[in-house]
C-alpha atoms as a PDB file:
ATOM      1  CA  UNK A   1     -15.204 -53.349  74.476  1.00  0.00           C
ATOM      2  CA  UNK A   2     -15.453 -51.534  70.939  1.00  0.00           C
ATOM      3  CA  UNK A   3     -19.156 -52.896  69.328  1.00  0.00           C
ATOM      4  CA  UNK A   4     -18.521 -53.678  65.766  1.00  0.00           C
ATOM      5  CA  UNK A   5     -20.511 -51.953  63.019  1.00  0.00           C
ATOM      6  CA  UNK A   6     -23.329 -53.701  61.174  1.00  0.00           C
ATOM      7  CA  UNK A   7     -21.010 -53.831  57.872  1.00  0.00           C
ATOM      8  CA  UNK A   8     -17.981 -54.994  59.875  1.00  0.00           C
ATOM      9  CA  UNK A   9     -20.397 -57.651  61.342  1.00  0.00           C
ATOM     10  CA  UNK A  10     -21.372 -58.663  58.083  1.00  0.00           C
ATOM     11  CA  UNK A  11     -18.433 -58.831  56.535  1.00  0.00           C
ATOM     12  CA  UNK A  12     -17.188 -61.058  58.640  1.00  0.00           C
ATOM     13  CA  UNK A  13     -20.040 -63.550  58.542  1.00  0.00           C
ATOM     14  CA  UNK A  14     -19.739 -63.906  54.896  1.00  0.00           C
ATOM     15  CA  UNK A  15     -15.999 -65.407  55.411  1.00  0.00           C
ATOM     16  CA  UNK A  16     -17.670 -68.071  57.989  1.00  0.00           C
ATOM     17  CA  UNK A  17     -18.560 -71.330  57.419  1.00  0.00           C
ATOM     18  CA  UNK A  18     -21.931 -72.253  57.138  1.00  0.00           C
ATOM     19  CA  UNK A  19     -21.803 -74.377  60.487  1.00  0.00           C
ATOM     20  CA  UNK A  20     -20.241 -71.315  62.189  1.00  0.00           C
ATOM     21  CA  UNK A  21     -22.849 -69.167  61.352  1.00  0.00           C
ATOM     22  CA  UNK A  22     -25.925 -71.590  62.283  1.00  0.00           C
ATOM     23  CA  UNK A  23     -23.488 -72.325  65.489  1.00  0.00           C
ATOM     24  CA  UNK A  24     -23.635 -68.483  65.956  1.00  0.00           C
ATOM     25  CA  UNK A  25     -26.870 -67.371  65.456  1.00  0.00           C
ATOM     26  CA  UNK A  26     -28.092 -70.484  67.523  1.00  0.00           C
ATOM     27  CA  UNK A  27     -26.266 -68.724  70.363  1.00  0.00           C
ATOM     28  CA  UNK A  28     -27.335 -65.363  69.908  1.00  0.00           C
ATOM     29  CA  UNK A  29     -30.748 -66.340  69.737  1.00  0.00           C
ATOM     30  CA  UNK A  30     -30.715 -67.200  73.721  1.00  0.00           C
ATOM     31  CA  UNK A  31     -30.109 -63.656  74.052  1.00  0.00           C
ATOM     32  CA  UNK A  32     -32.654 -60.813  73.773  1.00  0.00           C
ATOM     33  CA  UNK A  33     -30.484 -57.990  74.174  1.00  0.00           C
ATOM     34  CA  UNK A  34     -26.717 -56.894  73.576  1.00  0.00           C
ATOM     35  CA  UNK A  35     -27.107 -58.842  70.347  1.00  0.00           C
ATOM     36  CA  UNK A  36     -24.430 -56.943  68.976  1.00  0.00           C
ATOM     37  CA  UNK A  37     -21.939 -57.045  71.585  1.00  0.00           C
ATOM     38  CA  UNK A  38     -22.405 -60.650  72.098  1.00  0.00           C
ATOM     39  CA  UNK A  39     -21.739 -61.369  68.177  1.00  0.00           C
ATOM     40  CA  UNK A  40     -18.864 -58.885  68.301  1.00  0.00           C
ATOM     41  CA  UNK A  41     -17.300 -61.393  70.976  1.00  0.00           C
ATOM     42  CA  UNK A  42     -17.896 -64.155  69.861  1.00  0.00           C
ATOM     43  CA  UNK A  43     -16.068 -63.014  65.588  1.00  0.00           C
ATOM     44  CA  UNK A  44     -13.812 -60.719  67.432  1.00  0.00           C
ATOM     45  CA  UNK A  45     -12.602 -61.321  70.858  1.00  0.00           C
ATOM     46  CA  UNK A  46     -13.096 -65.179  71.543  1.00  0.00           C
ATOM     47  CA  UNK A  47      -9.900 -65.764  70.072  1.00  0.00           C
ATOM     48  CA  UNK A  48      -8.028 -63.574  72.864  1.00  0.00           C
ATOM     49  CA  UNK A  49      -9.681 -64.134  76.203  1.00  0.00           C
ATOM     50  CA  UNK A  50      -7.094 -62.721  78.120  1.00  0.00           C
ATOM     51  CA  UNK A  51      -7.254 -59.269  76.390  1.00  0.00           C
ATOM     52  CA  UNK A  52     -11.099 -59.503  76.533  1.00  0.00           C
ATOM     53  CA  UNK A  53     -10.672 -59.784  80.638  1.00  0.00           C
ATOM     54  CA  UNK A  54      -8.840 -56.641  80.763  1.00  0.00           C
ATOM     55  CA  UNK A  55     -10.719 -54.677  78.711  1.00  0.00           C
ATOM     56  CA  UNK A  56     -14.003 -55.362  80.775  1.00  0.00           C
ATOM     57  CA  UNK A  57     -11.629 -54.976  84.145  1.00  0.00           C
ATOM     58  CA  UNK A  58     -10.483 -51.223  82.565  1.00  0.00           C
ATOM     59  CA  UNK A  59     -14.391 -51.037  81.916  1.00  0.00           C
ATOM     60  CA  UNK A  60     -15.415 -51.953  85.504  1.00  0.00           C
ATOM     61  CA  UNK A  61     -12.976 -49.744  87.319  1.00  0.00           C
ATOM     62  CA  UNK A  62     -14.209 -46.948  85.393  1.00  0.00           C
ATOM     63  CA  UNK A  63     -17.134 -47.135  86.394  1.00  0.00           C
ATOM     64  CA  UNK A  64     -16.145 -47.564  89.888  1.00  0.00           C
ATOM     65  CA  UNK A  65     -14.459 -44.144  89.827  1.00  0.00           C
ATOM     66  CA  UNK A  66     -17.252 -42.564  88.993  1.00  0.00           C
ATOM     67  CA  UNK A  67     -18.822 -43.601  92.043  1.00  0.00           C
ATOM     68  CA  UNK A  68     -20.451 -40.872  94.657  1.00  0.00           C
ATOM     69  CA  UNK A  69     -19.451 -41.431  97.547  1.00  0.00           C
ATOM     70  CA  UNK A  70     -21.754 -38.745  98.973  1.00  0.00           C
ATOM     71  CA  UNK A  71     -25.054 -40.582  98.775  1.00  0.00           C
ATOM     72  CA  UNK A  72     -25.376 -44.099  99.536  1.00  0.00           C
ATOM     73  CA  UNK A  73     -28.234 -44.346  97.282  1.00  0.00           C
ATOM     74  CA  UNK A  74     -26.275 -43.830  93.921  1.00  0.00           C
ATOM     75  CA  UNK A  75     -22.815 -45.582  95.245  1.00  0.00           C
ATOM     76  CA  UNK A  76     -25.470 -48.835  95.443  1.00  0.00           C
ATOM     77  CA  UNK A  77     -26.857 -48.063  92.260  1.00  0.00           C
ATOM     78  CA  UNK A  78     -23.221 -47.409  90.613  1.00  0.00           C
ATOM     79  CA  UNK A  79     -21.922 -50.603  92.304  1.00  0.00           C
ATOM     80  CA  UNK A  80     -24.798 -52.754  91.086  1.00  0.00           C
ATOM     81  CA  UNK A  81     -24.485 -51.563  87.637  1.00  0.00           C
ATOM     82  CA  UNK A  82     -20.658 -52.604  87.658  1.00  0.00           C
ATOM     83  CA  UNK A  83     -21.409 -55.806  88.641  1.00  0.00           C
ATOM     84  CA  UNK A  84     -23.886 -55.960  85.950  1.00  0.00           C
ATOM     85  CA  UNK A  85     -21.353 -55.472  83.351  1.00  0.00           C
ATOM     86  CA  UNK A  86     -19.502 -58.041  84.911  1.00  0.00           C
ATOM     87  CA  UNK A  87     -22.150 -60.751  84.495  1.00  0.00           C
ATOM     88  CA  UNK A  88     -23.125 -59.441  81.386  1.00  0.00           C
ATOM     89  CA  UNK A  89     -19.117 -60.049  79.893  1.00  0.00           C
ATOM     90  CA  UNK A  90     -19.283 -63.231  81.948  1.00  0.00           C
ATOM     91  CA  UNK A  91     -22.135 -64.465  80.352  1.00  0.00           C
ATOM     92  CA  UNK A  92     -20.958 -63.884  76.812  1.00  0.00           C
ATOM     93  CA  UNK A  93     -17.646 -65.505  77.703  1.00  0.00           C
ATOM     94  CA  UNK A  94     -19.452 -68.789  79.100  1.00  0.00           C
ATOM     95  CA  UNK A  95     -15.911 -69.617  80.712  1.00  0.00           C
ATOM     96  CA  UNK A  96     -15.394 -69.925  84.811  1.00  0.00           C
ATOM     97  CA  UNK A  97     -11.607 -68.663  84.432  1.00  0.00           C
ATOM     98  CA  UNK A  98     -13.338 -65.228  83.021  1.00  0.00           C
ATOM     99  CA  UNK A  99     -16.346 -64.952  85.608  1.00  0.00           C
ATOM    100  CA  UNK A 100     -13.869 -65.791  88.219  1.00  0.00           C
ATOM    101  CA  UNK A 101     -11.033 -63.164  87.180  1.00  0.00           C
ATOM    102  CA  UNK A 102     -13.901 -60.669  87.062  1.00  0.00           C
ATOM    103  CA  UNK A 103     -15.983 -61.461  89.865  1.00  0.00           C
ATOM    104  CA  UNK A 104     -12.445 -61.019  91.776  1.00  0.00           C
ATOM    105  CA  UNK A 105     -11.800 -57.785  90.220  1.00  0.00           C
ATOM    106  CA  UNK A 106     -15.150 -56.369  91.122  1.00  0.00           C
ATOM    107  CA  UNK A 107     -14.428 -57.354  94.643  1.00  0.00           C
ATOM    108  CA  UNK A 108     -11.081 -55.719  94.892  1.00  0.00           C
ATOM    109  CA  UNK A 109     -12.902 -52.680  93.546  1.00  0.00           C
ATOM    110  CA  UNK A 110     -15.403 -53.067  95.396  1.00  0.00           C
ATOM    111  CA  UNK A 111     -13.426 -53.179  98.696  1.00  0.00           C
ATOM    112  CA  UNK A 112     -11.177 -50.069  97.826  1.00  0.00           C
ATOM    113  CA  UNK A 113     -14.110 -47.762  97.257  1.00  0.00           C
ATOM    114  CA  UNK A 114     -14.285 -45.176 100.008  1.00  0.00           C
ATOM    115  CA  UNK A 115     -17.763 -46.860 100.684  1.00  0.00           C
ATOM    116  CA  UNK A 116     -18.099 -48.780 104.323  1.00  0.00           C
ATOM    117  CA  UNK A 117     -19.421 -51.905 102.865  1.00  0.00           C
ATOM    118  CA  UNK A 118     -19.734 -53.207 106.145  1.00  0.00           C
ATOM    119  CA  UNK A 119     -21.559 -50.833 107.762  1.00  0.00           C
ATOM    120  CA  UNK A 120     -24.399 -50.944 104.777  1.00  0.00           C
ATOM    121  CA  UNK A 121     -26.807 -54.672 104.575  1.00  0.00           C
ATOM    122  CA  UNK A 122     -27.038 -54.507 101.127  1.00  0.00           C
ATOM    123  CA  UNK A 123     -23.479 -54.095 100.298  1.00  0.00           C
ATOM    124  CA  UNK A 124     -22.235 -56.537 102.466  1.00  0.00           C
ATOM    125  CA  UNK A 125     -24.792 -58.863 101.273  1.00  0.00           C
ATOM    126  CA  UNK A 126     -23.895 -58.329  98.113  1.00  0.00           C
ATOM    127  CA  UNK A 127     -20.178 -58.681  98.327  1.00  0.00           C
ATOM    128  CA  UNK A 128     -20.660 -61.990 100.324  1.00  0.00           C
ATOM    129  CA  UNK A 129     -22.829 -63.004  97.572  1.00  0.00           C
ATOM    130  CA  UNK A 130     -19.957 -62.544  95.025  1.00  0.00           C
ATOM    131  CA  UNK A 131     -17.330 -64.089  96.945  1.00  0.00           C
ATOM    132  CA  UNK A 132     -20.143 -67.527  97.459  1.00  0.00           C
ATOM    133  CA  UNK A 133     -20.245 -67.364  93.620  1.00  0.00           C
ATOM    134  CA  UNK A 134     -16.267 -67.258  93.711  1.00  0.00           C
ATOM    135  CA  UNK A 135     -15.913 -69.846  95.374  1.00  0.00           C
ATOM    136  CA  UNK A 136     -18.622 -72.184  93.885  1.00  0.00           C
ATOM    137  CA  UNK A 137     -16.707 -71.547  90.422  1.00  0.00           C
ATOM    138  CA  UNK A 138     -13.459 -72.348  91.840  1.00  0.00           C
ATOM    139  CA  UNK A 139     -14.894 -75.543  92.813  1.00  0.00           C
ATOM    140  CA  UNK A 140     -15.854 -76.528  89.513  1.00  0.00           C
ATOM    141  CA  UNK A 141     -12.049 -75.484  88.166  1.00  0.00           C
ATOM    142  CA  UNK A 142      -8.990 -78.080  87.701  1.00  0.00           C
ATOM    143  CA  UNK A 143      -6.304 -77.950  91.103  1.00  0.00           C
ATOM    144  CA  UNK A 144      -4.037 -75.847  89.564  1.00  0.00           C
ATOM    145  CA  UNK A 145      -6.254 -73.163  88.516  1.00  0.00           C
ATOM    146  CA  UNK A 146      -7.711 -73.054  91.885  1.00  0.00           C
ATOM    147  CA  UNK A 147      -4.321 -72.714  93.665  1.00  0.00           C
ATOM    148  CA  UNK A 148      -3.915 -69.791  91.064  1.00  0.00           C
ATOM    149  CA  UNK A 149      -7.080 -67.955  92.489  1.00  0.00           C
ATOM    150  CA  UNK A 150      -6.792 -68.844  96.196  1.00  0.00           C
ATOM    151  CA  UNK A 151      -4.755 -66.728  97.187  1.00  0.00           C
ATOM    152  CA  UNK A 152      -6.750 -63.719  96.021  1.00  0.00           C
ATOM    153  CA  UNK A 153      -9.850 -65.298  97.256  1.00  0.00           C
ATOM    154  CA  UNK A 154      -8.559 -65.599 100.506  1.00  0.00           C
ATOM    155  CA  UNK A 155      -7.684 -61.948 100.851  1.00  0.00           C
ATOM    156  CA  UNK A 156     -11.186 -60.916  99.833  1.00  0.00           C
ATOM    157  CA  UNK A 157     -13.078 -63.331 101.952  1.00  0.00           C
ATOM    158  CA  UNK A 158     -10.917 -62.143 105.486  1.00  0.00           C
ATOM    159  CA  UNK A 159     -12.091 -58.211 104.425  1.00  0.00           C
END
């Protein structure tokens, strides 16, 4: 995701209405970092969720190339930081759909790493912990959305 300059930022605002602003600010106050990138998100990317979701998916597997493999220590560390972007995006988004769609894609990455997730605690804990907030989303989603995601949920859970 491309943070907006200050002046871009502030352009923007001025063409706002006043309600969208107070609306705005009201949200960004909750948070007490990534100010900018949640106010980028919420002028510039709102509007097209689905292009928001990829960009943060091209983010996450990234970062999950850069992985090493060698020492367990900093594949943990590089894994938990991807799944920190991943909440972070979530959390600016405020939709299930988007958590979902990138909780699942930090699974899949997760599970092609050359890592042995299962032979690791933490790892495994932590991928069952994803999947448990998965599912616990997709439980709070309409039929047909669920019947979208099971399928891919199903194939993560049997790894």
């Amino acid at each position: 995701m491309k943070i907006a300059s200050l002046n871009e930022l502030k352009k923007t605002l001025k063409n706002l209405e006043p309600e969208e602003v107070t609306a705005l600010c009201l949200r960004l106050a909750k948070f007490k970092k990534e100010n900018k990138e949640l106010l980028t998100y919420c002028l510039y990317e709102a509007d097209n969720e689905a292009a928001f979701v990829e960009s943060v998916k091209q983010e996450m597997s990234e970062a999950f190339q850069e992985i090493n493999i060698r020492q367990l220590y900093l594949a943990k560390k590089t894994i938990r930081k991807v799944l920190r972007i991943a909440q972070k995006h979530s959390k600016y988004s405020g939709i299930a759909e988007t958590q979902i769609a990138l909780l699942l894609h930090f699974c899949e990455e997760m599970k092609a790493t050359k890592v042995k997730i299962r032979q690791h605690k933490v790892l495994q804990n932590l991928y069952e912990r994803q999947l448990a907030t998965i599912q616990k989303l997709l439980l709070g989603l309409h039929e047909d959305l669920q019947s979208d995601y099971a399928p891919q949920f199903q194939e993560l859970s049997r790894y």
